[in-house]
C-alpha atoms as a PDB file:
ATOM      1  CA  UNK A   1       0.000   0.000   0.000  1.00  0.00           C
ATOM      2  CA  UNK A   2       1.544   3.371  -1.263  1.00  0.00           C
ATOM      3  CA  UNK A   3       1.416   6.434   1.405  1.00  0.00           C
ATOM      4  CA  UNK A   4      -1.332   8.476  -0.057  1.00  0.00           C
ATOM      5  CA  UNK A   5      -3.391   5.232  -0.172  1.00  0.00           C
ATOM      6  CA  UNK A   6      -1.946   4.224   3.682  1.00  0.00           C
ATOM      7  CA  UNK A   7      -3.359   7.980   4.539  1.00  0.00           C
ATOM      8  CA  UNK A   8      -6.719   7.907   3.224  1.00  0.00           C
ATOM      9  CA  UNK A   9      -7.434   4.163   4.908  1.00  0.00           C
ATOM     10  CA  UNK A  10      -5.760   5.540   7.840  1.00  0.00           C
ATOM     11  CA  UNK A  11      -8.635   9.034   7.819  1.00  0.00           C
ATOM     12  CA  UNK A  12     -11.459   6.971   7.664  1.00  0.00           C
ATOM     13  CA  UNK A  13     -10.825   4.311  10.434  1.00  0.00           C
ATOM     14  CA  UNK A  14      -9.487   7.249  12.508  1.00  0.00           C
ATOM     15  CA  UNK A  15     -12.323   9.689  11.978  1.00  0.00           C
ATOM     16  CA  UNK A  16     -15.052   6.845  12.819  1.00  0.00           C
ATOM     17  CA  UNK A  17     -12.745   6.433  16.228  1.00  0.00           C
ATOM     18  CA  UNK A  18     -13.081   9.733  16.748  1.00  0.00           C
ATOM     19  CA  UNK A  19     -16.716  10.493  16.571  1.00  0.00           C
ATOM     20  CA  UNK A  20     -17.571   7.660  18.675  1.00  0.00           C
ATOM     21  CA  UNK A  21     -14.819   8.621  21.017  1.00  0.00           C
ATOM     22  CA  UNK A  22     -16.415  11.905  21.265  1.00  0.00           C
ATOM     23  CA  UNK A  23     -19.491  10.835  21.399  1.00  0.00           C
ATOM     24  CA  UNK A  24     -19.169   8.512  24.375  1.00  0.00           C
ATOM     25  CA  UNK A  25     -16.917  10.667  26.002  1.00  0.00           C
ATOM     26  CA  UNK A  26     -19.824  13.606  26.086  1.00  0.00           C
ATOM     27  CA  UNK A  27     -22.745  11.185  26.875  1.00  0.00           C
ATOM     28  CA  UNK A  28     -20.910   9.576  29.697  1.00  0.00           C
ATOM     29  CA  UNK A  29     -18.250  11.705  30.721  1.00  0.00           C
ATOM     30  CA  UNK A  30     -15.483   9.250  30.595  1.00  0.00           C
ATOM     31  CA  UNK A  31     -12.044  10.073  29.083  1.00  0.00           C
ATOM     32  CA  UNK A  32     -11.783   8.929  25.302  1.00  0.00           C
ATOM     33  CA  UNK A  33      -8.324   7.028  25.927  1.00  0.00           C
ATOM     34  CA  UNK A  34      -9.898   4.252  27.629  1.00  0.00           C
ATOM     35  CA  UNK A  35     -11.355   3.593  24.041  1.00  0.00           C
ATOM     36  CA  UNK A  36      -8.585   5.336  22.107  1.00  0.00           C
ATOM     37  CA  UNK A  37      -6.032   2.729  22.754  1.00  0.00           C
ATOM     38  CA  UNK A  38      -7.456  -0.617  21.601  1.00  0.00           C
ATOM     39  CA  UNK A  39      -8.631   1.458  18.348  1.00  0.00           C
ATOM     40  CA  UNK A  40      -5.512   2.673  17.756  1.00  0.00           C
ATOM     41  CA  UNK A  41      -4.309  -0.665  17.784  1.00  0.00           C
ATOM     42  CA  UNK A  42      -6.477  -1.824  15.588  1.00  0.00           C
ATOM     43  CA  UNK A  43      -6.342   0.575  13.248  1.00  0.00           C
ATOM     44  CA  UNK A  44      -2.390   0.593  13.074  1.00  0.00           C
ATOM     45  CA  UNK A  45      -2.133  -2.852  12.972  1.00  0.00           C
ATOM     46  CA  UNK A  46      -5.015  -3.394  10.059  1.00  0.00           C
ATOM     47  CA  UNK A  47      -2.578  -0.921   8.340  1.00  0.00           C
ATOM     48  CA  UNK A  48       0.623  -3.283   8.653  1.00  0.00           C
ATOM     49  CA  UNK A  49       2.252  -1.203  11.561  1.00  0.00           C
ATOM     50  CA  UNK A  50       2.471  -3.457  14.097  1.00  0.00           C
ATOM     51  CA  UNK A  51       5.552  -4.177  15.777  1.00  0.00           C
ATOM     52  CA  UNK A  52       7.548  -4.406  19.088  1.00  0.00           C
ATOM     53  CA  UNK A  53       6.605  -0.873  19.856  1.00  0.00           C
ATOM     54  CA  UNK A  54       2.693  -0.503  18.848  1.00  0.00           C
ATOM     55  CA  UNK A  55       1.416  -0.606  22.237  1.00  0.00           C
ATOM     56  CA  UNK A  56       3.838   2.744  22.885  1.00  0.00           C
ATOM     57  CA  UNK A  57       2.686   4.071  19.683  1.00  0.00           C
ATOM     58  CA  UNK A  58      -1.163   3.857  20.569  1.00  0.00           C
ATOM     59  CA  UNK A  59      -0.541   5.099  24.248  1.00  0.00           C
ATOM     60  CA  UNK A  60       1.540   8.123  22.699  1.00  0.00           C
ATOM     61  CA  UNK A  61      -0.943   9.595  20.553  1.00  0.00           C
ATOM     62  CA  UNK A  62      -4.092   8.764  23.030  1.00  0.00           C
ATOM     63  CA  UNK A  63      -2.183  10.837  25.234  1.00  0.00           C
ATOM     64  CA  UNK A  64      -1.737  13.865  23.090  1.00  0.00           C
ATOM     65  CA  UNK A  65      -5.360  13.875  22.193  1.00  0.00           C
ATOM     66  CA  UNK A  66      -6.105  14.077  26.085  1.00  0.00           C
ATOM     67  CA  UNK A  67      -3.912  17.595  26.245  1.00  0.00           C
ATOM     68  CA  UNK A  68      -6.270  19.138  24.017  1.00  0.00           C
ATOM     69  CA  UNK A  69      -9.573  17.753  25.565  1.00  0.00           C
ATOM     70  CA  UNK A  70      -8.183  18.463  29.269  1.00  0.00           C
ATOM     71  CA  UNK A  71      -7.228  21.640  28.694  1.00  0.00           C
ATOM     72  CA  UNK A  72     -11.048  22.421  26.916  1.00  0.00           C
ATOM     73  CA  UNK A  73     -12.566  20.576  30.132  1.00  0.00           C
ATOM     74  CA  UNK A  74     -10.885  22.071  32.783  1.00  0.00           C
ATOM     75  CA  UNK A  75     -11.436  25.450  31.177  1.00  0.00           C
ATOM     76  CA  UNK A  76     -14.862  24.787  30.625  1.00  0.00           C
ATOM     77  CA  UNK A  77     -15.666  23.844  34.316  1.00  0.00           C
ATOM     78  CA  UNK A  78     -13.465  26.373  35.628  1.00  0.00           C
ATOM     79  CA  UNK A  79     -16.082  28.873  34.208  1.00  0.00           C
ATOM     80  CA  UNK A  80     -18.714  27.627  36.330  1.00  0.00           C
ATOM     81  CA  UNK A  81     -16.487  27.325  39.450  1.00  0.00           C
ATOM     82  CA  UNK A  82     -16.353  23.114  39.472  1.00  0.00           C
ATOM     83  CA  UNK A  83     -12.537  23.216  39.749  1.00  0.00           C
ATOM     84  CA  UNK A  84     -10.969  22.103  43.144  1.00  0.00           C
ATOM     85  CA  UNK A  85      -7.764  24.321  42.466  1.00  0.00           C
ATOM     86  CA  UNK A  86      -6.558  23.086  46.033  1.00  0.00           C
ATOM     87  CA  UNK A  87      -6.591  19.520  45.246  1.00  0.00           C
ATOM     88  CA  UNK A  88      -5.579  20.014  41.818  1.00  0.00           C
ATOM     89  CA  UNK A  89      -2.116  21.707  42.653  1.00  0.00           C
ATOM     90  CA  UNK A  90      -1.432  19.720  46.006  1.00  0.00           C
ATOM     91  CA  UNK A  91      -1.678  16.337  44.030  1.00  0.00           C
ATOM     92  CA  UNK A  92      -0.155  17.755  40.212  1.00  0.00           C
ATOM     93  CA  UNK A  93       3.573  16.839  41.478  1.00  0.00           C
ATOM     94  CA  UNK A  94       3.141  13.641  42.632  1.00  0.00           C
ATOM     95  CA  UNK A  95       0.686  12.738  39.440  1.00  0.00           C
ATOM     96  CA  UNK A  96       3.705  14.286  37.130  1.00  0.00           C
ATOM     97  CA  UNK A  97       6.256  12.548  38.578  1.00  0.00           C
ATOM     98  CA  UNK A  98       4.278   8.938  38.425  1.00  0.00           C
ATOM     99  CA  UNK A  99       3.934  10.152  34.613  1.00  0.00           C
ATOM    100  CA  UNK A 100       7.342  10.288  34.230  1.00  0.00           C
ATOM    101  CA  UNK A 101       8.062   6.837  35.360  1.00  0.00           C
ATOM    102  CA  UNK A 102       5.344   5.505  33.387  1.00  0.00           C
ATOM    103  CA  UNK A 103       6.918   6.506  29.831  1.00  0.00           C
ATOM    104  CA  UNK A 104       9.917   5.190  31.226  1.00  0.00           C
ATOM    105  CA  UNK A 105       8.386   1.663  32.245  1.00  0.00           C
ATOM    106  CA  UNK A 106       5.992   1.391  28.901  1.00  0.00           C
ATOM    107  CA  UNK A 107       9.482   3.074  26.666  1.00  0.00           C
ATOM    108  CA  UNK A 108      11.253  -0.279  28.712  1.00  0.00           C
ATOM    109  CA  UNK A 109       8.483  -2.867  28.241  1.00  0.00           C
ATOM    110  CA  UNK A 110       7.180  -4.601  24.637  1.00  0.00           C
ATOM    111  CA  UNK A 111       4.074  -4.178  23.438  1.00  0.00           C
ATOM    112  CA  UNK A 112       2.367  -7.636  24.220  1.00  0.00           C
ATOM    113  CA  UNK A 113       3.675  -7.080  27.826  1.00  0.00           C
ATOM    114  CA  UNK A 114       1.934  -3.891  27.632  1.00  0.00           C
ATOM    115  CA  UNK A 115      -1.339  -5.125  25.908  1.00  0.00           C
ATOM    116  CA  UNK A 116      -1.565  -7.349  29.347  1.00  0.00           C
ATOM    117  CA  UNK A 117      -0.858  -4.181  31.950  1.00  0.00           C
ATOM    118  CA  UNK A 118      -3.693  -2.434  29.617  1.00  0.00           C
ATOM    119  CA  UNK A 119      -5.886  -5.563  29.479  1.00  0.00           C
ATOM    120  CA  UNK A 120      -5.502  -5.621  33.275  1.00  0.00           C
ATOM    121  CA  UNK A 121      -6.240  -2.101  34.363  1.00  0.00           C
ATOM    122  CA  UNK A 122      -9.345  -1.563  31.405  1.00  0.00           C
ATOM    123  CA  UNK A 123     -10.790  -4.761  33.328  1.00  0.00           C
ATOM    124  CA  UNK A 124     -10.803  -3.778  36.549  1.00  0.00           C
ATOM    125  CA  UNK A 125     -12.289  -0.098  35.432  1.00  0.00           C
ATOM    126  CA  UNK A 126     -14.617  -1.737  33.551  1.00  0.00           C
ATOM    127  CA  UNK A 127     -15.582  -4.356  36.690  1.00  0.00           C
ATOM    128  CA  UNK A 128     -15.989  -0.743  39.236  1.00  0.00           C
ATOM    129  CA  UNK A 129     -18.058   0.791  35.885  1.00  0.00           C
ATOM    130  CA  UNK A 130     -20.594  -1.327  36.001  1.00  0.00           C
ATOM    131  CA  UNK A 131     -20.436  -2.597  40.299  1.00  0.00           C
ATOM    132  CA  UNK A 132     -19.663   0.369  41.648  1.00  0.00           C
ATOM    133  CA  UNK A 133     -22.264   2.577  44.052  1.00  0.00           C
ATOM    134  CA  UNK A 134     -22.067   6.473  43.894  1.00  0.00           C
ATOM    135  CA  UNK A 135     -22.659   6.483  47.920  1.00  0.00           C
ATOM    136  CA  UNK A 136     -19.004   4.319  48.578  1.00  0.00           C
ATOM    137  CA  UNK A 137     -17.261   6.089  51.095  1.00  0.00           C
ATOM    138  CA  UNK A 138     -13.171   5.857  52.366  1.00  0.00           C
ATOM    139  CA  UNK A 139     -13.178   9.352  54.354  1.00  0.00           C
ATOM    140  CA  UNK A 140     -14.771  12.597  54.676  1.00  0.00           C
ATOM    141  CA  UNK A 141     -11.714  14.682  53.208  1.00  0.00           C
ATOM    142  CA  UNK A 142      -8.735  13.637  50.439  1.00  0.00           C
ATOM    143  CA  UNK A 143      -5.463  12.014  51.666  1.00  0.00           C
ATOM    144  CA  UNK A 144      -2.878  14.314  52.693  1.00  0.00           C
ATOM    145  CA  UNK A 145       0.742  13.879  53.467  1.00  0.00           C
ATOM    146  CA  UNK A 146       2.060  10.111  52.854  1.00  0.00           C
ATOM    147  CA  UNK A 147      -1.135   8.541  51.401  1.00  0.00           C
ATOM    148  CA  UNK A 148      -1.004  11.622  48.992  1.00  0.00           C
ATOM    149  CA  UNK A 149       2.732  11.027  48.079  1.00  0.00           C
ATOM    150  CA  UNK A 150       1.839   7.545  47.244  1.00  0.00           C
ATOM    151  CA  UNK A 151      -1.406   7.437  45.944  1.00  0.00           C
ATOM    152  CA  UNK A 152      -0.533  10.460  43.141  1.00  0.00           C
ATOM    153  CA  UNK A 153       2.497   8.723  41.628  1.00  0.00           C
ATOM    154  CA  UNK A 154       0.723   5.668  41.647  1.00  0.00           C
ATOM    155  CA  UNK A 155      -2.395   8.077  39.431  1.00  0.00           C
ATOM    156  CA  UNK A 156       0.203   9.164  36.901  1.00  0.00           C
ATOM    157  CA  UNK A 157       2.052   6.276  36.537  1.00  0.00           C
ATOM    158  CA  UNK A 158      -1.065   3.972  35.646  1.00  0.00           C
ATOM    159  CA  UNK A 159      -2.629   6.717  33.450  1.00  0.00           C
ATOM    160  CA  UNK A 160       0.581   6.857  31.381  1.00  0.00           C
ATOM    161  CA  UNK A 161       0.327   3.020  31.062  1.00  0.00           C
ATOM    162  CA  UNK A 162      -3.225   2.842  30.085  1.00  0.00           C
ATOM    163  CA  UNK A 163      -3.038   6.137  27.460  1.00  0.00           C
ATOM    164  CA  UNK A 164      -5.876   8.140  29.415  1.00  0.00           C
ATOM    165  CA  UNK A 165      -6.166  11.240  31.546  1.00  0.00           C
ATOM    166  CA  UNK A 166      -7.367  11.666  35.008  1.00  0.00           C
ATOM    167  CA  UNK A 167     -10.958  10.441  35.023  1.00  0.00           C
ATOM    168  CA  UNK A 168     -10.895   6.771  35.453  1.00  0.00           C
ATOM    169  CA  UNK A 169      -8.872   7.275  38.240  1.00  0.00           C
ATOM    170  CA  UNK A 170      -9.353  11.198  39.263  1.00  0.00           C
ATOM    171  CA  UNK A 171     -12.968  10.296  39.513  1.00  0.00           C
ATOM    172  CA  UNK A 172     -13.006   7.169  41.500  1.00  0.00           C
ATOM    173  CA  UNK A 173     -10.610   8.514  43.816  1.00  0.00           C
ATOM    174  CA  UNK A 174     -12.246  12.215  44.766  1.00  0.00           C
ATOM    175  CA  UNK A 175     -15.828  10.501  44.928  1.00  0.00           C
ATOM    176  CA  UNK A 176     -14.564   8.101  47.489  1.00  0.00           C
ATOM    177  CA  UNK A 177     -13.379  10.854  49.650  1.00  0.00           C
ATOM    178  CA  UNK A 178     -16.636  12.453  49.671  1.00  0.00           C
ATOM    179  CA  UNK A 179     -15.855  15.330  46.609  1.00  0.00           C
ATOM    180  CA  UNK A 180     -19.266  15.824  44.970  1.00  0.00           C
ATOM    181  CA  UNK A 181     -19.039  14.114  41.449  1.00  0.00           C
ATOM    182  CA  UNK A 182     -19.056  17.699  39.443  1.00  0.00           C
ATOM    183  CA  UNK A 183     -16.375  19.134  41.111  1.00  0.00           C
ATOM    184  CA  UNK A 184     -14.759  15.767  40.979  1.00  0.00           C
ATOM    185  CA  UNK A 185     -14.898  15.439  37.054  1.00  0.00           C
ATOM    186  CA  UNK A 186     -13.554  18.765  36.919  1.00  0.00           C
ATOM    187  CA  UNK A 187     -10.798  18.347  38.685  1.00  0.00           C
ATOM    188  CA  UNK A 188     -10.323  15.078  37.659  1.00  0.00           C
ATOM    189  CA  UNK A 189      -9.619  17.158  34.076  1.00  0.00           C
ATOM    190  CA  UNK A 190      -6.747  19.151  35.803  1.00  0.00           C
ATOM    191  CA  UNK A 191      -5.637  15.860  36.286  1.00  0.00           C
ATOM    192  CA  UNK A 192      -5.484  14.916  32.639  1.00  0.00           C
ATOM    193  CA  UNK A 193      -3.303  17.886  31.947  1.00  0.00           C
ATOM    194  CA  UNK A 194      -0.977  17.078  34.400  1.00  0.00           C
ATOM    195  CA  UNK A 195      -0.385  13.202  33.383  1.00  0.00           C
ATOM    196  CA  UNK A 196      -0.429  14.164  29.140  1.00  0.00           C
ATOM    197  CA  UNK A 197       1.995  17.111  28.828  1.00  0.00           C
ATOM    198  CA  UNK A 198       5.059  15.691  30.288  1.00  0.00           C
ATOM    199  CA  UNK A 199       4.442  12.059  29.530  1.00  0.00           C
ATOM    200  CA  UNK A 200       3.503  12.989  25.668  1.00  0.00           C
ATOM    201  CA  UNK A 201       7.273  15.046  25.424  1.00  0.00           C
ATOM    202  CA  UNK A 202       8.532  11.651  26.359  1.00  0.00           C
ATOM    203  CA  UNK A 203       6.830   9.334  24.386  1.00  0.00           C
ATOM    204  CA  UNK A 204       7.691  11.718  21.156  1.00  0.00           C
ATOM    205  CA  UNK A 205      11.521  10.869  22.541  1.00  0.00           C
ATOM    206  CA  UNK A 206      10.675   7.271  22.073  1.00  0.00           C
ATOM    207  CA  UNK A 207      11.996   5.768  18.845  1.00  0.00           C
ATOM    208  CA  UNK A 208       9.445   3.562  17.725  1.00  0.00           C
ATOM    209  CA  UNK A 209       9.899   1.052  14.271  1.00  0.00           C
ATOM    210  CA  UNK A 210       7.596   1.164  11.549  1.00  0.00           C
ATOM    211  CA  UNK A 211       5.781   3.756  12.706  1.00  0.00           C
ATOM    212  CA  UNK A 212       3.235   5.216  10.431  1.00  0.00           C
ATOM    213  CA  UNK A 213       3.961   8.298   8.654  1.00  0.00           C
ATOM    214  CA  UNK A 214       3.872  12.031  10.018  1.00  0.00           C
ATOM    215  CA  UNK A 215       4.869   9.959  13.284  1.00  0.00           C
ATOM    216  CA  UNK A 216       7.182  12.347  16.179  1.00  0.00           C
ATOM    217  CA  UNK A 217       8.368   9.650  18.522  1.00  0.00           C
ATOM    218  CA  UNK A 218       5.743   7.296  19.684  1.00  0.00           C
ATOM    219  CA  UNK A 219       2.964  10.121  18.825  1.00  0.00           C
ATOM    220  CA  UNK A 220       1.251  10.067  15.334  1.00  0.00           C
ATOM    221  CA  UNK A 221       0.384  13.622  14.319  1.00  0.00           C
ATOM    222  CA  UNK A 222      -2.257  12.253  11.719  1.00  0.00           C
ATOM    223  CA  UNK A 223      -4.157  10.259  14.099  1.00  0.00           C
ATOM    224  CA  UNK A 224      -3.987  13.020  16.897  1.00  0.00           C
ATOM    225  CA  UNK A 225      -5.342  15.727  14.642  1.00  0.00           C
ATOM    226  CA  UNK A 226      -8.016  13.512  12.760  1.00  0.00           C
ATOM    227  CA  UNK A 227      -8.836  12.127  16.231  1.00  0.00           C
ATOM    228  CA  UNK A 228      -9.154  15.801  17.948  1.00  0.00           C
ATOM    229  CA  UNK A 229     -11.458  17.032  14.996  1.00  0.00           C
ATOM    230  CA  UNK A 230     -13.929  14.889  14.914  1.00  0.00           C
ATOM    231  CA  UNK A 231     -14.176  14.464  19.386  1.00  0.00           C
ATOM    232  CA  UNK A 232     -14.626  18.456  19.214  1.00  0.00           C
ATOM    233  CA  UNK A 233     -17.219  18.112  16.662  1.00  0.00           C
ATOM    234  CA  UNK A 234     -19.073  15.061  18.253  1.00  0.00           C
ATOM    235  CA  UNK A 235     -18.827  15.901  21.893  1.00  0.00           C
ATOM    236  CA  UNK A 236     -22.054  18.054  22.435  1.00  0.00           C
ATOM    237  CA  UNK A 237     -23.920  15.558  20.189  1.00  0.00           C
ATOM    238  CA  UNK A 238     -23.447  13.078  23.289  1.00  0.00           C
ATOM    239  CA  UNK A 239     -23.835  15.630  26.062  1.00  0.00           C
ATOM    240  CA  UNK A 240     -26.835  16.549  24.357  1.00  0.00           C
ATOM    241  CA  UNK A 241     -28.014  13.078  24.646  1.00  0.00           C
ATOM    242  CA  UNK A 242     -26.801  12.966  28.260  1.00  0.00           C
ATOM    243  CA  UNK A 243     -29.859  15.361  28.596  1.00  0.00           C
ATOM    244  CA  UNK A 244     -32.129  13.035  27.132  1.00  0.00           C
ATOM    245  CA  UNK A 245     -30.733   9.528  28.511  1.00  0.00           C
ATOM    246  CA  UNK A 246     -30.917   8.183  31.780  1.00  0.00           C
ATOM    247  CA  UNK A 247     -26.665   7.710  32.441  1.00  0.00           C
ATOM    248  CA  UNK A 248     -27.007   5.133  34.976  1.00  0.00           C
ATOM    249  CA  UNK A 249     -27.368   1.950  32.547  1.00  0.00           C
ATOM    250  CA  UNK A 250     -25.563   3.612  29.960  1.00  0.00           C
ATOM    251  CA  UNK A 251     -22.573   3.469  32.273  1.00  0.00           C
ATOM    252  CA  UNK A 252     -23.031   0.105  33.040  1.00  0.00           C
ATOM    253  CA  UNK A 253     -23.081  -0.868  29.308  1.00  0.00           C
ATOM    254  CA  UNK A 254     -20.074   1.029  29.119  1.00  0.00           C
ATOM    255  CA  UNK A 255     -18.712  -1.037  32.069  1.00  0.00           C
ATOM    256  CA  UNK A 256     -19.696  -4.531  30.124  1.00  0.00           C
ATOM    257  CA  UNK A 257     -18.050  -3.106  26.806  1.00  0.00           C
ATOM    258  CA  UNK A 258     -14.774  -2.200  28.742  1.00  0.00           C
ATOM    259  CA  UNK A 259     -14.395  -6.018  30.230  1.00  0.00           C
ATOM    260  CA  UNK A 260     -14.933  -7.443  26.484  1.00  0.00           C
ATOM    261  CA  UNK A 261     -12.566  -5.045  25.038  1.00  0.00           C
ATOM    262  CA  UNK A 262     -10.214  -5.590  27.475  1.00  0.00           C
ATOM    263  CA  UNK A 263     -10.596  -9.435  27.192  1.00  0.00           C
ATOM    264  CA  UNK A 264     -10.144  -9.677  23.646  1.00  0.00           C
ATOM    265  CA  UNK A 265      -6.684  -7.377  23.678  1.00  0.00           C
ATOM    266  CA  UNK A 266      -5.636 -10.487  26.473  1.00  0.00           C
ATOM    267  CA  UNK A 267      -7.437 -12.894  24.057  1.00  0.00           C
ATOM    268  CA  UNK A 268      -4.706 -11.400  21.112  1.00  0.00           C
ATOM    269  CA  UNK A 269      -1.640 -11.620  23.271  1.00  0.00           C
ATOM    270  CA  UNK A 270      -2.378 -15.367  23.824  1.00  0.00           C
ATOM    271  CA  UNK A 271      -2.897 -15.695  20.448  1.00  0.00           C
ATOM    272  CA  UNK A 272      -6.467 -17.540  20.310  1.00  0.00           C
END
């Protein structure tokens, strides 16, 4: 396949992902990377890019897509006053520095042994998804002082590994501790900024073979912009739905369709 054909198979897998990326991400709130991934492994793969390094390659570029969609969402709720600003900046370092040891650890690991840490994580998301209860309790108040410095690496570092921002596990976390879910999810997008920027300079360090074209590192520019366009566009169509929709079964759906996607990326690595 010659480059200009590569490109235009490449736009139309990659603007489908998008729009239902978008799409899901506005009627249920949940970060696109969680999705992003495994369809960025698809699509590279279908395309003949597969290799040692795909897994860093589809993490990469998820990640990049969440710096632009962060920065929108935390802006956005900022408006309206949802941001915890005192959370956000007391847990940023520790979330930045987990970051930064999860490029190292994925720039360290192969892809199938990455495939397994994502299969893992989008599994047990995917399990709280569709189990979990909003009135689950740990404390009254966030963790301070050494919970904090452990739990916030621990944030970054997993994000990195899975390609998303801070929602899976921003949200989770703040709603445990009693944080009413709004200001949660807005924070939880201050989070997403904090884990893309630094971990996206170092996956574009990473050098990644047979990488598709207009590729910087382990971050393809084609896929990030195509991806971007179309989650901008497609966004309000699912928050408008959100309006219309009762969320609580959706999620759960959403729950069931994590576990299967995450069982069939394990159900590749074993090769059945």
């Amino acid at each position: 396949m010659d480059n200009l054909s590569m490109l235009v198979a490449m736009a139309a897998m990659l603007l489908a992902v998008g729009a239902f990326s978008g799409v899901l991400a506005g009627l249920l709130g949940v970060g696109g990377g969680i999705i992003l991934v495994p369809a960025f492994f698809h699509v590279f793969s279908t395309l003949g890019h597969d290799g040692p390094q795909l897994m860093q390659l589809c993490l990469g570029t998820s990640l990049a897509t969440i710096i632009v969609t962060s920065v929108r969402s935390v802006l956005a709720h900022h408006r309206k006053g949802a941001v915890e600003w005192d959370i956000l900046k007391t847990w940023a370092p520790g979330i930045v520095i987990g970051a930064g040891l999860g490029v190292l650890t994925a720039a360290a690991l192969r892809s199938e042994v990455l495939q397994v840490i994502f299969a893992g994580l989008a599994f047990a998301i995917g399990i709280y998804i569709t189990f979990g209860r909003a009135d689950w309790r740990l404390g009254v108040q966030m963790p301070r002082g050494g919970v904090r410095a452990t739990v916030a690496p621990v944030i970054g570092f997993l994000s990195v590994l899975l390609g998303i921002g801070g929602g899976s596990f921003g949200v989770p976390l703040m709603t445990l501790y009693n944080v009413p879910i709004h200001r949660a999810v807005a924070t939880a997008a201050g989070f997403g900024v904090t884990i893309a920027v630094p971990s996206v300079i170092g996956f574009m360090l990473i050098s990644v073979e047979n990488a598709p074209p207009f590729s910087i590192g382990a971050v393809n520019l084609v896929a990030f912009g195509l991806v971007i366009a179309m989650t901008l566009i497609t966004a309000p169509w699912g928050a408008a739905l959100a309006h219309r929709l009762d969320p609580k079964p959706l999620k759960r759906i959403f729950g069931v369709f994590l576990i299967v996607v995450a069982l069939n990326m394990l159900r590749k690595v074993l090769g059945y």
